[in-house]
PDB file of N, CA and C in Angstrom:
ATOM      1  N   UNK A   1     -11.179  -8.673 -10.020  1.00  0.00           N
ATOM      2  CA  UNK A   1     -10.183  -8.384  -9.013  1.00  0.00           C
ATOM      3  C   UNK A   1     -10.826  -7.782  -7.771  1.00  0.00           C
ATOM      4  N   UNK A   2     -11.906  -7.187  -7.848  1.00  0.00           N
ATOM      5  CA  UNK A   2     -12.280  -6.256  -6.879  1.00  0.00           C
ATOM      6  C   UNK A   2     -13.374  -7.155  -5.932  1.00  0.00           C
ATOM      7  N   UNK A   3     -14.009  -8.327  -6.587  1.00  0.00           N
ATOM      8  CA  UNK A   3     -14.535  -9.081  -6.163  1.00  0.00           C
ATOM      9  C   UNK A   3     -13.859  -9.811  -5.150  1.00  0.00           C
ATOM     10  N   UNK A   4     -12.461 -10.146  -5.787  1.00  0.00           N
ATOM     11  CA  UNK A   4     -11.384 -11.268  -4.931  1.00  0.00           C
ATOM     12  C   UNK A   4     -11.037 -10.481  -4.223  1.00  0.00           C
ATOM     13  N   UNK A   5     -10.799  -9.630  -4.116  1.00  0.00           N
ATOM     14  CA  UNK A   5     -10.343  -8.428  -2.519  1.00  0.00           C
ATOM     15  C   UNK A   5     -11.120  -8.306  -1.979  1.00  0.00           C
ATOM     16  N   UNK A   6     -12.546  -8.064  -1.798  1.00  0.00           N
ATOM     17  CA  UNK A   6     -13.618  -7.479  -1.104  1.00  0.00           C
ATOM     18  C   UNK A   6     -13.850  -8.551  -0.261  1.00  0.00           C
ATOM     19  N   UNK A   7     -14.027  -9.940  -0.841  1.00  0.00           N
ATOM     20  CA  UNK A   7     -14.501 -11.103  -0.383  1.00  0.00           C
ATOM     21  C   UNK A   7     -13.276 -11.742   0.449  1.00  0.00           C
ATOM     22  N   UNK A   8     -12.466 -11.740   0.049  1.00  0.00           N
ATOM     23  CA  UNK A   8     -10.742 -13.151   0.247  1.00  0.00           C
ATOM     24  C   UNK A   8     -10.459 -12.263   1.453  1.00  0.00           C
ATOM     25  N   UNK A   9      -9.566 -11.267   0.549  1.00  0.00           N
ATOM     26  CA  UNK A   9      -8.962 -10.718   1.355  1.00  0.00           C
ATOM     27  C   UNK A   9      -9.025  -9.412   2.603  1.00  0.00           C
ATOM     28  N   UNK A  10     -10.047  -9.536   2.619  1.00  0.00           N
ATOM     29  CA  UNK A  10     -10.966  -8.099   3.922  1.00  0.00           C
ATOM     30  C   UNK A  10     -10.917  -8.791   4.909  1.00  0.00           C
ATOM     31  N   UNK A  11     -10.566  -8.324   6.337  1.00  0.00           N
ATOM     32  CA  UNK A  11     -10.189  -8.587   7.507  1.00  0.00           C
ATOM     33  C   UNK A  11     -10.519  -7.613   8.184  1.00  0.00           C
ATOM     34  N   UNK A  12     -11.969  -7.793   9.482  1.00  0.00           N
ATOM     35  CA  UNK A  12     -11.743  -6.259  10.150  1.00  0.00           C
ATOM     36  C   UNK A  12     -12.620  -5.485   9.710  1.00  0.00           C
ATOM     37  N   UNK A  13     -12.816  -5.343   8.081  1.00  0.00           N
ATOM     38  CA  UNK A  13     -13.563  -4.282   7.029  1.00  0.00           C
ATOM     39  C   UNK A  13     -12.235  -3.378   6.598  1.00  0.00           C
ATOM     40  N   UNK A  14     -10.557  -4.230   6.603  1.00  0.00           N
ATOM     41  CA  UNK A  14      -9.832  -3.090   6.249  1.00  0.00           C
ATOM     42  C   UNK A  14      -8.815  -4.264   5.101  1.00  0.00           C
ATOM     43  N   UNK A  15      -8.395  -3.316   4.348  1.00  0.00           N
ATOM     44  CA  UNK A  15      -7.282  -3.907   3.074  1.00  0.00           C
ATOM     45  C   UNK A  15      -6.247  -3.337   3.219  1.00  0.00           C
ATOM     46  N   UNK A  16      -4.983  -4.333   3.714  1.00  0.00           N
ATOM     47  CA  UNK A  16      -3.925  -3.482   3.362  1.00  0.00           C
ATOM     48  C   UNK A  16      -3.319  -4.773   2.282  1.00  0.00           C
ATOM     49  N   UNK A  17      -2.584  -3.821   1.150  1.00  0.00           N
ATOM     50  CA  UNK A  17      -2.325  -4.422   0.113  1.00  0.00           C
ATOM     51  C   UNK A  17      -0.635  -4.349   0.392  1.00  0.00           C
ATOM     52  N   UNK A  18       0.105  -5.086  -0.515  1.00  0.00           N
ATOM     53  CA  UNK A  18       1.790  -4.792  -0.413  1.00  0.00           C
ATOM     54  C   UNK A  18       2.338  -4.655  -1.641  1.00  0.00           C
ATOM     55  N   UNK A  19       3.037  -3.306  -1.504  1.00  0.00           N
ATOM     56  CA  UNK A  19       3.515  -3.689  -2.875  1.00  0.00           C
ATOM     57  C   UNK A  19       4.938  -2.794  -2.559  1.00  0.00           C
ATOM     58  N   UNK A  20       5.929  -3.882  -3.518  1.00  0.00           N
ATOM     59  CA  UNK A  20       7.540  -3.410  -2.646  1.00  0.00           C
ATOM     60  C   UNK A  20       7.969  -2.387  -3.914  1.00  0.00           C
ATOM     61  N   UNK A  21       8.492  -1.306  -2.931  1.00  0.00           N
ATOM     62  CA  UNK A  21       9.414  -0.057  -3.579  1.00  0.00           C
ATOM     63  C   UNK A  21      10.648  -1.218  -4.819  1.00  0.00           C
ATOM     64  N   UNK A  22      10.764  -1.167  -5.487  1.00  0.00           N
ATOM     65  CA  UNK A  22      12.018  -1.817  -6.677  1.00  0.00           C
ATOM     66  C   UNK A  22      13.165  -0.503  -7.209  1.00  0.00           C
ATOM     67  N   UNK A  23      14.137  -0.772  -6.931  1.00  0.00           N
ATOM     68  CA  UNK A  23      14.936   0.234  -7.691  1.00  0.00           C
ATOM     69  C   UNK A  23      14.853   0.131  -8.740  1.00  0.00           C
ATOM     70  N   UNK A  24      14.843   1.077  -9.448  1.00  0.00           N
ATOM     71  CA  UNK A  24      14.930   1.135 -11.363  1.00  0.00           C
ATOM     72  C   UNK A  24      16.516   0.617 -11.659  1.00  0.00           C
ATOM     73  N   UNK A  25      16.292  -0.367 -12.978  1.00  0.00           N
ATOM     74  CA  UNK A  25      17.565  -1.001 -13.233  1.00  0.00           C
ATOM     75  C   UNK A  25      17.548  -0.866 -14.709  1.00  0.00           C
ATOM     76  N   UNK A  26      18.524  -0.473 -15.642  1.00  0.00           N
ATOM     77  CA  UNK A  26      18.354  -0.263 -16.804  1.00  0.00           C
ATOM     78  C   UNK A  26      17.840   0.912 -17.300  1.00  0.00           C
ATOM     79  N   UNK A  27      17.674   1.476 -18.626  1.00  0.00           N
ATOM     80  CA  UNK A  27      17.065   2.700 -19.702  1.00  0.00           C
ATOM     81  C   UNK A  27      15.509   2.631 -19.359  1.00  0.00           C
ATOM     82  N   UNK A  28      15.229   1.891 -19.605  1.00  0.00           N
ATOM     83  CA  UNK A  28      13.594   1.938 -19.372  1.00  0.00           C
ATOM     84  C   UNK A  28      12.548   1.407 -18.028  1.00  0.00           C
ATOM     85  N   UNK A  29      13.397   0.878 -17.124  1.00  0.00           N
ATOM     86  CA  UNK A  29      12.866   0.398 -15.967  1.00  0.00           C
ATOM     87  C   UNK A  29      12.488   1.547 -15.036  1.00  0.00           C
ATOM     88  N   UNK A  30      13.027   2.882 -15.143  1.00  0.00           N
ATOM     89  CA  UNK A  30      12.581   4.187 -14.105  1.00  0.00           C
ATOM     90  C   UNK A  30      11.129   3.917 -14.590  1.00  0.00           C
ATOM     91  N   UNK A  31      11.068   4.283 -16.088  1.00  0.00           N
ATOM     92  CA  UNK A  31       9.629   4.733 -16.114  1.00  0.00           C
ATOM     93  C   UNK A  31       8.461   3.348 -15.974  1.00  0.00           C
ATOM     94  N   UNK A  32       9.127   2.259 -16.188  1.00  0.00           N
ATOM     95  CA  UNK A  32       8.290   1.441 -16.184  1.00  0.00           C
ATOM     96  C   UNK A  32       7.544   1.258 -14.528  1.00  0.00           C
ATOM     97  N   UNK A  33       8.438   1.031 -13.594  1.00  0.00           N
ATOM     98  CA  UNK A  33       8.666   1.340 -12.148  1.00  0.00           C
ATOM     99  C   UNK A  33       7.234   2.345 -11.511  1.00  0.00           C
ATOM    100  N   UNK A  34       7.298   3.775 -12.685  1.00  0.00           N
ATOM    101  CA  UNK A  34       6.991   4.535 -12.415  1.00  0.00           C
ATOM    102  C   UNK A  34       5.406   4.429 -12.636  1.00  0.00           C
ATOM    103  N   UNK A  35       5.053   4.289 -13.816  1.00  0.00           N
ATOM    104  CA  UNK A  35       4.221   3.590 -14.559  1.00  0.00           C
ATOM    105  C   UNK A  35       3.102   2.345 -13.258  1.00  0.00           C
ATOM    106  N   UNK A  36       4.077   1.254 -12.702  1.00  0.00           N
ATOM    107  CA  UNK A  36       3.898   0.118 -11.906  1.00  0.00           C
ATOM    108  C   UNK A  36       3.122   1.139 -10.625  1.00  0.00           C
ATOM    109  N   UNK A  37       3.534   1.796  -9.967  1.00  0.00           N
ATOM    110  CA  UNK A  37       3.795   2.276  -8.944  1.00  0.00           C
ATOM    111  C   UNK A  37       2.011   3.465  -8.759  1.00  0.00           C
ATOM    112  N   UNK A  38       2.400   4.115 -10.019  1.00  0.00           N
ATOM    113  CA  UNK A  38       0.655   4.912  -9.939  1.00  0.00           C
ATOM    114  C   UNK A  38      -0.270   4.246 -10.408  1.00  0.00           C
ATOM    115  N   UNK A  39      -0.052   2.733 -11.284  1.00  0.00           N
ATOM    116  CA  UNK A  39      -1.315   1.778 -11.896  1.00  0.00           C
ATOM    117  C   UNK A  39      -2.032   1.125  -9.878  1.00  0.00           C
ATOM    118  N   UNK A  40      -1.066   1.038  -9.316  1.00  0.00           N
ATOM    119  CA  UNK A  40      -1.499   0.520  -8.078  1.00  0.00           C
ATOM    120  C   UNK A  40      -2.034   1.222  -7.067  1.00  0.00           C
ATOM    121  N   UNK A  41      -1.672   2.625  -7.311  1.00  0.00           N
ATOM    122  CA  UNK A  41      -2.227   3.719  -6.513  1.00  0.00           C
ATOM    123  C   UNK A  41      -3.135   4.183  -6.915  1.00  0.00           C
ATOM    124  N   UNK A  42      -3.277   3.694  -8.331  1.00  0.00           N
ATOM    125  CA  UNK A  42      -4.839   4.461  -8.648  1.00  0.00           C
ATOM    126  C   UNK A  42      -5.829   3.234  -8.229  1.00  0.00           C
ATOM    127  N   UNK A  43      -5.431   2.288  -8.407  1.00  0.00           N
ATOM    128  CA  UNK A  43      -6.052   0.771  -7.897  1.00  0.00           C
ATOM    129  C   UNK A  43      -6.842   0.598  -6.618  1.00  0.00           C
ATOM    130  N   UNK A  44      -5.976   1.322  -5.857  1.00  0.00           N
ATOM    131  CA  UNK A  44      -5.761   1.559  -4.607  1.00  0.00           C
ATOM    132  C   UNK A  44      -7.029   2.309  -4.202  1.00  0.00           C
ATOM    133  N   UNK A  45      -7.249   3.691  -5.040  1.00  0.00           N
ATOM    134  CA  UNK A  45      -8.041   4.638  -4.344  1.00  0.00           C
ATOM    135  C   UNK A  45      -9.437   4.425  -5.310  1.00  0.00           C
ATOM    136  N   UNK A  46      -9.307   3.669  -6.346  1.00  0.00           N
ATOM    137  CA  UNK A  46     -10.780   3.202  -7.154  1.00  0.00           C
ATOM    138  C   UNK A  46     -10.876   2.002  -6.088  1.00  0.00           C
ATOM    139  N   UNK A  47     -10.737   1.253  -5.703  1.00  0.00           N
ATOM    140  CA  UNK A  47     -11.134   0.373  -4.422  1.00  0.00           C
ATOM    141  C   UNK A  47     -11.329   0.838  -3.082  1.00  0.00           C
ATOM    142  N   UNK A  48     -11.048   1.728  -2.763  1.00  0.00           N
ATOM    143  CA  UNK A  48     -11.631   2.632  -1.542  1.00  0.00           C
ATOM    144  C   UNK A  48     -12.924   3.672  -1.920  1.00  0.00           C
ATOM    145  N   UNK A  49     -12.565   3.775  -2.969  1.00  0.00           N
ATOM    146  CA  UNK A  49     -14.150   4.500  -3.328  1.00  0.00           C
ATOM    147  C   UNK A  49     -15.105   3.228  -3.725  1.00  0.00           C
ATOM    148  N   UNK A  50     -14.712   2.348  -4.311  1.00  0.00           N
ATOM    149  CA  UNK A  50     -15.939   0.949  -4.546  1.00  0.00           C
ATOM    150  C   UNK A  50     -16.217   0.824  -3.012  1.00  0.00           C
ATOM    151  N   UNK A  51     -15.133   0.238  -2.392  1.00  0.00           N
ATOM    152  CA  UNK A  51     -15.857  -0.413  -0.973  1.00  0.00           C
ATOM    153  C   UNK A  51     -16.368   0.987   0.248  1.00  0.00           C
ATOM    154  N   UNK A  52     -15.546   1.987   0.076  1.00  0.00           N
ATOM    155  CA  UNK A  52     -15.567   2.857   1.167  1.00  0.00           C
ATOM    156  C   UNK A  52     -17.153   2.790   1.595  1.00  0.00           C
ATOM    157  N   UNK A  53     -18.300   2.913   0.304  1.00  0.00           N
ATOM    158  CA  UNK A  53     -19.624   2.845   1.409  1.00  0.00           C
ATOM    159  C   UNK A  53     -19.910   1.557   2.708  1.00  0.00           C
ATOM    160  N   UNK A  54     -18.982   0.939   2.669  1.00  0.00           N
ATOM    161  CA  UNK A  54     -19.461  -0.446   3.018  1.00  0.00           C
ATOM    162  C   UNK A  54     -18.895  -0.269   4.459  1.00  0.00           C
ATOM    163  N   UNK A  55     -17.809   0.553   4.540  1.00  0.00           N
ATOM    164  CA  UNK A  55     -17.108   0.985   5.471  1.00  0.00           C
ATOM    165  C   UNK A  55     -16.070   0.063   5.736  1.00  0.00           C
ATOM    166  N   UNK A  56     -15.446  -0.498   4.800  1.00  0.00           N
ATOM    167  CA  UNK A  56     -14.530  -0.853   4.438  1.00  0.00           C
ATOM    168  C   UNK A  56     -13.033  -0.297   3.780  1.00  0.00           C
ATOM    169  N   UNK A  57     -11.936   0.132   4.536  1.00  0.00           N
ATOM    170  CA  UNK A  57     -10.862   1.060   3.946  1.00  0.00           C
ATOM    171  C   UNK A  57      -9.830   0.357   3.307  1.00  0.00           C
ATOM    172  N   UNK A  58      -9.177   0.727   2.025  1.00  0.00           N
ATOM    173  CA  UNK A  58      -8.282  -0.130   1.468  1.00  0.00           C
ATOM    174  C   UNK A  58      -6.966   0.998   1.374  1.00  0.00           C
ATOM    175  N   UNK A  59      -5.971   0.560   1.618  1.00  0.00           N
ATOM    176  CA  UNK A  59      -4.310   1.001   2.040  1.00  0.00           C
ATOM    177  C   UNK A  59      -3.366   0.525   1.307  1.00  0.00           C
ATOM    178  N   UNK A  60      -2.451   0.405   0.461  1.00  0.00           N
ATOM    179  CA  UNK A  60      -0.894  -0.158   0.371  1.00  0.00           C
ATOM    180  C   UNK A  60       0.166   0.460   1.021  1.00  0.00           C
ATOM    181  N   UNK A  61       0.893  -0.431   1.195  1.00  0.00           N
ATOM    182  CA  UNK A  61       2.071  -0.164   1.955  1.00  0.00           C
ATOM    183  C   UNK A  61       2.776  -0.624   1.099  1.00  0.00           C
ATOM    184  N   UNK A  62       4.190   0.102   0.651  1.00  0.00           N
ATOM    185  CA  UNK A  62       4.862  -0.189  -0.181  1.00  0.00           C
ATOM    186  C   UNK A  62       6.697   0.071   0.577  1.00  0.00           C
ATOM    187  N   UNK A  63       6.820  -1.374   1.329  1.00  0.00           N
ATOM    188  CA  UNK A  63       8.494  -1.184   2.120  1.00  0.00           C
ATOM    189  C   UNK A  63       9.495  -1.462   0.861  1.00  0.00           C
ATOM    190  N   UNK A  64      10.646  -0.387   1.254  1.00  0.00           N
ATOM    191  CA  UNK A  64      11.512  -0.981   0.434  1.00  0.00           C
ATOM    192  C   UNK A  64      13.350  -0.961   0.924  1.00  0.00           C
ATOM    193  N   UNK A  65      13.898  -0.906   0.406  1.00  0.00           N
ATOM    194  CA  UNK A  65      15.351  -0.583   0.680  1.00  0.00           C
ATOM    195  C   UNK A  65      15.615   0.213   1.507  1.00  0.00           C
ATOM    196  N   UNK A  66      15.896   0.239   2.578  1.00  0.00           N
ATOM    197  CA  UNK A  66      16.559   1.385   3.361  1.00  0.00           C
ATOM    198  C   UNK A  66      18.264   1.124   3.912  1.00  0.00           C
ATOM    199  N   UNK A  67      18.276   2.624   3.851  1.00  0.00           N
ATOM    200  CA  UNK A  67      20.154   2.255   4.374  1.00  0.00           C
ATOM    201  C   UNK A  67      20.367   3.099   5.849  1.00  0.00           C
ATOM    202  N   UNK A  68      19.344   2.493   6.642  1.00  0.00           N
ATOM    203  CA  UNK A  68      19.133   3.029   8.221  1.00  0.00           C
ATOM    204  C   UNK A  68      18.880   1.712   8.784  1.00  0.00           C
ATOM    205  N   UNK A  69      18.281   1.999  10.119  1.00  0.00           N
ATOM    206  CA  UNK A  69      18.172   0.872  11.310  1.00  0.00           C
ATOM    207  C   UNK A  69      16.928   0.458  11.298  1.00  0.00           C
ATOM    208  N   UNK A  70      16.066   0.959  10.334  1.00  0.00           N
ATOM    209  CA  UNK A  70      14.963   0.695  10.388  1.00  0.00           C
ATOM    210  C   UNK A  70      14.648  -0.908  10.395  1.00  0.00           C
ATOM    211  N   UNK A  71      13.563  -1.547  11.026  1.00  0.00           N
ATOM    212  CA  UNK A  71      13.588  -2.944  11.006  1.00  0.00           C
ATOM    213  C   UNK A  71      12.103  -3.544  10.246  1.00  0.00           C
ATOM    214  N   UNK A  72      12.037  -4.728  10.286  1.00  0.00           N
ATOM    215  CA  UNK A  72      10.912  -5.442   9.137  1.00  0.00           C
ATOM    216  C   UNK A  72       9.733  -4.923  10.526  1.00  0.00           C
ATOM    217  N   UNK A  73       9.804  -4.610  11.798  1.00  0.00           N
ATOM    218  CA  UNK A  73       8.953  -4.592  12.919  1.00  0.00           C
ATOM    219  C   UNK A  73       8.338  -3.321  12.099  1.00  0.00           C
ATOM    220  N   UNK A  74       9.148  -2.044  12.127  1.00  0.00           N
ATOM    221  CA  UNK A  74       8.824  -1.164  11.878  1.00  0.00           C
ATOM    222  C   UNK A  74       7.353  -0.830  10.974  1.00  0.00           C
ATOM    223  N   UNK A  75       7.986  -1.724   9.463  1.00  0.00           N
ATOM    224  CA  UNK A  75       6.832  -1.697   8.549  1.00  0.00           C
ATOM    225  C   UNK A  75       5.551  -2.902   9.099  1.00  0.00           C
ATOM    226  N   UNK A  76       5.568  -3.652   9.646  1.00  0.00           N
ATOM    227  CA  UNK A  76       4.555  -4.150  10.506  1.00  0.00           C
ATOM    228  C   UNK A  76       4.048  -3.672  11.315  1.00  0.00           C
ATOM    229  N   UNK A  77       4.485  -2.621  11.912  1.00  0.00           N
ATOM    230  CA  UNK A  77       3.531  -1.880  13.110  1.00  0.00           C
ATOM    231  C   UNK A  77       2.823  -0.828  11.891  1.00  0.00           C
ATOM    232  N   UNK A  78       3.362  -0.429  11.108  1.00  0.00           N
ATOM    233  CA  UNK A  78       2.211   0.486   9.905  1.00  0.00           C
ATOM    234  C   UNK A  78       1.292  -0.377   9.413  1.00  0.00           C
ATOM    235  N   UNK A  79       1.477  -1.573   9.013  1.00  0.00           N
ATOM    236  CA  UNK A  79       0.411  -2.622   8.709  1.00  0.00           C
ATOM    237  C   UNK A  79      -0.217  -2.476   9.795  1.00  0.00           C
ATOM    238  N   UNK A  80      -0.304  -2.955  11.097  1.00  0.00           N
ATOM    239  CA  UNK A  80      -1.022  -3.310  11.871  1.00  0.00           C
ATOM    240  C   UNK A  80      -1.619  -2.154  12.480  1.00  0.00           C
ATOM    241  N   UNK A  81      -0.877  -0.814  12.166  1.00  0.00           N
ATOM    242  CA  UNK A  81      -1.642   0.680  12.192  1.00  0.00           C
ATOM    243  C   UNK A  81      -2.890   0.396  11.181  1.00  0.00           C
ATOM    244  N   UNK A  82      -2.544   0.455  10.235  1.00  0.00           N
ATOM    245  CA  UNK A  82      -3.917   0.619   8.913  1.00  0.00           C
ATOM    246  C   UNK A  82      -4.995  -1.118   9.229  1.00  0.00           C
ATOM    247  N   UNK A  83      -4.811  -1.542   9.806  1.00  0.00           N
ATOM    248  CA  UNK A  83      -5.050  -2.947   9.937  1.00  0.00           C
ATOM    249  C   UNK A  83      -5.860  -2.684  11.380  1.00  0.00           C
ATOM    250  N   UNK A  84      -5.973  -1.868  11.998  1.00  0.00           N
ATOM    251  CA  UNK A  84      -6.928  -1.897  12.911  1.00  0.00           C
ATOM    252  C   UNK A  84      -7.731  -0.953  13.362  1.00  0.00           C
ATOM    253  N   UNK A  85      -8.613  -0.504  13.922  1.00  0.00           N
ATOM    254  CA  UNK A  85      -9.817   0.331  14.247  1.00  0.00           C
ATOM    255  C   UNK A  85      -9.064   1.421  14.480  1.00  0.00           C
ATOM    256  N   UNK A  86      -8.129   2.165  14.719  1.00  0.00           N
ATOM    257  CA  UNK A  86      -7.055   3.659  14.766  1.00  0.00           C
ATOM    258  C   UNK A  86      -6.890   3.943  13.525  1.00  0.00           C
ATOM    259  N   UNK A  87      -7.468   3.771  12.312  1.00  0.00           N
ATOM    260  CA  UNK A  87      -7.218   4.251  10.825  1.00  0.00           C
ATOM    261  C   UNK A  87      -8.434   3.833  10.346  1.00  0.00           C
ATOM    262  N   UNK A  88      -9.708   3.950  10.706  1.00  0.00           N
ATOM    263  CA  UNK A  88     -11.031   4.287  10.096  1.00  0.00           C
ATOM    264  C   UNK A  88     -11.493   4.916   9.414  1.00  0.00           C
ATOM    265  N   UNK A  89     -10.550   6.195   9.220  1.00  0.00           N
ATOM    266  CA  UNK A  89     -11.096   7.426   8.054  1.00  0.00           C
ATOM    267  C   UNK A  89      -9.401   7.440   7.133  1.00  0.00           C
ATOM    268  N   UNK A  90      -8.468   6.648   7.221  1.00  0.00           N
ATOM    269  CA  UNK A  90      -7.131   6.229   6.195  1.00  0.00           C
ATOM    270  C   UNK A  90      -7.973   5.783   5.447  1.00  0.00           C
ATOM    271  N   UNK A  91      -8.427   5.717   4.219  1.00  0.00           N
ATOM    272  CA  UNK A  91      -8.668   4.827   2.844  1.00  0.00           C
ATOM    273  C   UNK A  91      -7.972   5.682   1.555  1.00  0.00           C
ATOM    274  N   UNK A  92      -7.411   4.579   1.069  1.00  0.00           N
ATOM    275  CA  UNK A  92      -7.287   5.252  -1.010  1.00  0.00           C
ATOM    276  C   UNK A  92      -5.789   5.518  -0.893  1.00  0.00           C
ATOM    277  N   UNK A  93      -4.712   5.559   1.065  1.00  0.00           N
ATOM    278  CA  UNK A  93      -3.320   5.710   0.769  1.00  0.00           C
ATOM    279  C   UNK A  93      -2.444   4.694   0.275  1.00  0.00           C
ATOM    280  N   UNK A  94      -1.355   5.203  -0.422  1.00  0.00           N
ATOM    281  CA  UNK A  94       0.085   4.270  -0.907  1.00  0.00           C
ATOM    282  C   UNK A  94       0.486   4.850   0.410  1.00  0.00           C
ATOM    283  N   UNK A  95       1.323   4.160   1.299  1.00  0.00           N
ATOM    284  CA  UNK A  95       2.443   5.050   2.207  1.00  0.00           C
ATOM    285  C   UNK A  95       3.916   4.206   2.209  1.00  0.00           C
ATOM    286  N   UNK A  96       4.919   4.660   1.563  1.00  0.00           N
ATOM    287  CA  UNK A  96       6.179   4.161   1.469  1.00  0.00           C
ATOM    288  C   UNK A  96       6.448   4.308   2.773  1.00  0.00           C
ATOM    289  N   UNK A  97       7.270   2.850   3.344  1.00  0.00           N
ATOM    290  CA  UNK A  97       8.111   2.519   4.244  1.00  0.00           C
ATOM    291  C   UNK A  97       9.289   2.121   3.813  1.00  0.00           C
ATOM    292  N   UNK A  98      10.229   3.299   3.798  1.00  0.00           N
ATOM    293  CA  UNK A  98      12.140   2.975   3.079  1.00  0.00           C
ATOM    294  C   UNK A  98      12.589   3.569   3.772  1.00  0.00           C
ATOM    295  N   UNK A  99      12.330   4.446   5.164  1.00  0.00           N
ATOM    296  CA  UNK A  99      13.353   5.680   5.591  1.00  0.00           C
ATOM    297  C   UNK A  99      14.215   6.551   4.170  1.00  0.00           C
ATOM    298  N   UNK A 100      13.130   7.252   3.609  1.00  0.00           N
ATOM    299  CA  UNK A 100      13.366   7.990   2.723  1.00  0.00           C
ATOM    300  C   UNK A 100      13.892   7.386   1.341  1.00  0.00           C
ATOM    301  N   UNK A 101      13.926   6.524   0.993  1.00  0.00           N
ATOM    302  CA  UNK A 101      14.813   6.217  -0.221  1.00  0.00           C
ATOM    303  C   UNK A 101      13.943   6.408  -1.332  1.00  0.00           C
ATOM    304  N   UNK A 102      12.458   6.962  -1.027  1.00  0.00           N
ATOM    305  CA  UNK A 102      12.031   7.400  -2.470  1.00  0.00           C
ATOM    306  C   UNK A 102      11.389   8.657  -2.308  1.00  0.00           C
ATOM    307  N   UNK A 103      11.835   9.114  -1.481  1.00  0.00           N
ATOM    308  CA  UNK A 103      11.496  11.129  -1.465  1.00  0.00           C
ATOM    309  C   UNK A 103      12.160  11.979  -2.329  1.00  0.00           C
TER     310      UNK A 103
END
């Protein structure tokens, strides 16, 4: 996996990954959710420590549900924040884009 990211998908020398906020549905889906959610964040920051010497930074952004005005622009200008030379020392973050719906 770390091979196919380093190589495919690096742009720049930066990774931003996506992974969408899901509401928990059912008895066991919170924790599974929950479970989903730190397997990718730890993913996240063991791939910023593999590549970080290379000077390469890896990010997820994780948009999800919001019940505001927020727009799809919004979470694209944070991509394209972590996605360009103004976030050189960002590596190893998850940063939810929901206007709060998972604080």
């Amino acid at each position: 996996m770390t091979r196919v990211t380093t190589s495919q998908h690096v742009k720049n020398r930066r990774c931003v990954r996506h992974s969408p906020v899901r509401k928990p549905t059912g008895a066991h889906q919170g924790r599974r959710e929950a479970v989903r959610q730190a397997g990718l964040a730890g993913l996240t920051r063991a791939l910023a420590r593999e590549v970080g010497p290379r000077g390469i930074t890896v990010n997820t952004v994780q948009p999800g549900p919001v019940d505001t005005d927020m727009s799809p622009g919004e979470v694209a200008s944070l991509v394209a924040y972590l996605a360009g030379p103004e976030s050189a020392y960002v590596t190893g973050a998850t940063l939810n884009a929901d206007g709060g719906y998972s604080a």
